[in-house]
C-alpha atoms as a PDB file:
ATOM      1  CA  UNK A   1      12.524  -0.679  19.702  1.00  0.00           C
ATOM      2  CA  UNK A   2      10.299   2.069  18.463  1.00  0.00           C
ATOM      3  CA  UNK A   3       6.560   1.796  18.707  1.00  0.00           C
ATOM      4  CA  UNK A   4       5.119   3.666  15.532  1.00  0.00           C
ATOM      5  CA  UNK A   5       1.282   5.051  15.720  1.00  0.00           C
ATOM      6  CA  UNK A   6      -0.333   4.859  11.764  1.00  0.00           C
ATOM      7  CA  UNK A   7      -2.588   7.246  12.117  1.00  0.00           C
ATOM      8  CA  UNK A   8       0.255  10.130  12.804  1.00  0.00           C
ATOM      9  CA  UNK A   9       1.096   9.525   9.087  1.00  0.00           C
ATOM     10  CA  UNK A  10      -1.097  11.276   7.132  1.00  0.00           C
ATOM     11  CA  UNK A  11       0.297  10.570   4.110  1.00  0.00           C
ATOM     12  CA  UNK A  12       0.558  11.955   0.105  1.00  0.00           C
ATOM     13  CA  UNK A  13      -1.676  11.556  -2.139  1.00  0.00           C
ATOM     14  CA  UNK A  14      -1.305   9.179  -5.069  1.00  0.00           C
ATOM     15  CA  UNK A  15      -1.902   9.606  -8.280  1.00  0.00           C
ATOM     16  CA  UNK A  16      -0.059   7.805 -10.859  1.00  0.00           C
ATOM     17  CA  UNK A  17      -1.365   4.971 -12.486  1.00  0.00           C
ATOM     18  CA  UNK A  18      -4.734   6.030 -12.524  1.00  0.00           C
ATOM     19  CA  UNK A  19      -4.957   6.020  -8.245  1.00  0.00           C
ATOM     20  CA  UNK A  20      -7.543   7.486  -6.645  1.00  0.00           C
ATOM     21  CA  UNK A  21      -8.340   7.840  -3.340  1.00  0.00           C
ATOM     22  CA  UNK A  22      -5.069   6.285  -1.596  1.00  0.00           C
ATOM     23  CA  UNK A  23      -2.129   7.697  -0.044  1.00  0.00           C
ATOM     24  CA  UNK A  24       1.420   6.788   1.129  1.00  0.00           C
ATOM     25  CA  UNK A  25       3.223   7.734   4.089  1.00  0.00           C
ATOM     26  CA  UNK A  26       6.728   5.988   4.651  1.00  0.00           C
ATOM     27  CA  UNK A  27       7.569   5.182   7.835  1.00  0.00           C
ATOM     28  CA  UNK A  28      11.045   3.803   7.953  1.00  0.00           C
ATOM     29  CA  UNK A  29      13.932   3.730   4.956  1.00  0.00           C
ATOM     30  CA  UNK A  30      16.156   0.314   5.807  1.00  0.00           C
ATOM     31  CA  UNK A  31      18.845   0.872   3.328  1.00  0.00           C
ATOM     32  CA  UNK A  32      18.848  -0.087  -0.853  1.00  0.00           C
ATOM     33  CA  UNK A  33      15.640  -2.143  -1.534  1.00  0.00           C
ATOM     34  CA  UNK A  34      13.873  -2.199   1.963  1.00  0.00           C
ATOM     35  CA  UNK A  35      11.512  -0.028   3.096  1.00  0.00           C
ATOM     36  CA  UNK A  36       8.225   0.423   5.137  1.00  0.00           C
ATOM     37  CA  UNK A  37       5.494   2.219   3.658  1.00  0.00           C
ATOM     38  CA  UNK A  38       2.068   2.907   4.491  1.00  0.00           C
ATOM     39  CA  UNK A  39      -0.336   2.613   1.949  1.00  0.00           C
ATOM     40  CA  UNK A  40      -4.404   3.346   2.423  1.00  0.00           C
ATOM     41  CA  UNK A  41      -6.975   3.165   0.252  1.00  0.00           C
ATOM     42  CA  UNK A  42     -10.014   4.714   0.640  1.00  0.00           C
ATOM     43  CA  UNK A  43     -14.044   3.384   0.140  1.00  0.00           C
ATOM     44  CA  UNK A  44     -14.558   2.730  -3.403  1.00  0.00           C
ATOM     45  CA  UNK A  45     -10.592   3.989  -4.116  1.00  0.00           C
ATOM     46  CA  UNK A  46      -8.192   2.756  -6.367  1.00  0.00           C
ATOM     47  CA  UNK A  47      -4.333   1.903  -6.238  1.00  0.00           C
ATOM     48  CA  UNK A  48      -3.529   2.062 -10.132  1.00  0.00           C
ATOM     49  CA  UNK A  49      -1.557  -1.135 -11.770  1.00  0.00           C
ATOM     50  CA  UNK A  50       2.103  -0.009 -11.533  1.00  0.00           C
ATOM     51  CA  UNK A  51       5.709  -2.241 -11.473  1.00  0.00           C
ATOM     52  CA  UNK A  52       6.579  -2.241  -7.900  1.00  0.00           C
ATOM     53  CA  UNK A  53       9.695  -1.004  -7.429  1.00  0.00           C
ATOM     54  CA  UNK A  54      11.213  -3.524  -4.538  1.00  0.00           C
ATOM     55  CA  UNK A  55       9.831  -6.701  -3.359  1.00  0.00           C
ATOM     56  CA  UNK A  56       6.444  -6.287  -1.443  1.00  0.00           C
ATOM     57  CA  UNK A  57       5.034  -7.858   1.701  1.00  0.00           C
ATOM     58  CA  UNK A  58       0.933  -6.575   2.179  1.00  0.00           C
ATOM     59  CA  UNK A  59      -0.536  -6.386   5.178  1.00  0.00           C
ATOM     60  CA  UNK A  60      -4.003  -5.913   5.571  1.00  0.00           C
ATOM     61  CA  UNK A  61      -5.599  -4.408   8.815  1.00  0.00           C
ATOM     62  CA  UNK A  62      -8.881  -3.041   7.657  1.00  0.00           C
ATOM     63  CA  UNK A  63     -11.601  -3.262   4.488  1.00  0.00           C
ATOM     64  CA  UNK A  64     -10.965  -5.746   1.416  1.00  0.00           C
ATOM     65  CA  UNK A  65     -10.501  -5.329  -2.116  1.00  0.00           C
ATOM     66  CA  UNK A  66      -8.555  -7.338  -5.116  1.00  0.00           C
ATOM     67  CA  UNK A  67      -5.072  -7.523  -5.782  1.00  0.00           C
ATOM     68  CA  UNK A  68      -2.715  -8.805  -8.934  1.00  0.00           C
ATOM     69  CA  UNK A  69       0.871  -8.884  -9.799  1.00  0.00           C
ATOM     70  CA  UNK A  70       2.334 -11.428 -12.460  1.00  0.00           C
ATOM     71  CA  UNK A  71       0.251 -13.563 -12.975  1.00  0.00           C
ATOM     72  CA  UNK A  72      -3.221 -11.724 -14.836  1.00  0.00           C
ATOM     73  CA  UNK A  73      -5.542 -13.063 -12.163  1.00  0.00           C
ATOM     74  CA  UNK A  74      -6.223 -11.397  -9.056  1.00  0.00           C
ATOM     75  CA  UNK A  75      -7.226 -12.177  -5.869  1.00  0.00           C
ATOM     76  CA  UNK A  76      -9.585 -10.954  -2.938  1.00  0.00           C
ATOM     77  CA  UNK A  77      -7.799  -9.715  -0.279  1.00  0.00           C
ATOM     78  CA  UNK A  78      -9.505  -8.775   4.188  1.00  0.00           C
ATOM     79  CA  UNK A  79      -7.931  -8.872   7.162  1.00  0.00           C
ATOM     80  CA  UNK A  80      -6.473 -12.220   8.543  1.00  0.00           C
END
């Protein structure tokens, strides 16, 4: 087991896609097509539209926002 701290990953900036304001930081590499990543998003920031590269799982542990994928509508997205 190995107990990871978030906030020791500061992460890199990201820019693509028209980002602003969010970083990523990964945290562990599992082999071809799994990962864990780290991904914040600042007050009034922006993660871009952009193809995701592997299947996703999204976690949220603070703020809210919107997200999409397929489908053209998006949703609202908080903790819990």
């Amino acid at each position: 087991m190995q107990v990871v701290s978030l906030g020791g990953y500061p992460g890199t900036a990201i820019g693509a896609h028209g980002s602003v304001g969010a970083t990523f930081a990964r945290i562990a590499d599992f082999g071809p097509g799994s990962a864990a990543t780290v991904v914040r998003v600042g007050p009034d920031g922006v993660l871009g539209l952009h193809p995701a590269p592997k299947p996703q799982l999204m976690i949220v542990i603070d703020g809210e926002g919107r997200v999409g994928g397929e489908d053209p509508a998006s949703i609202n997205i908080r903790p819990g």
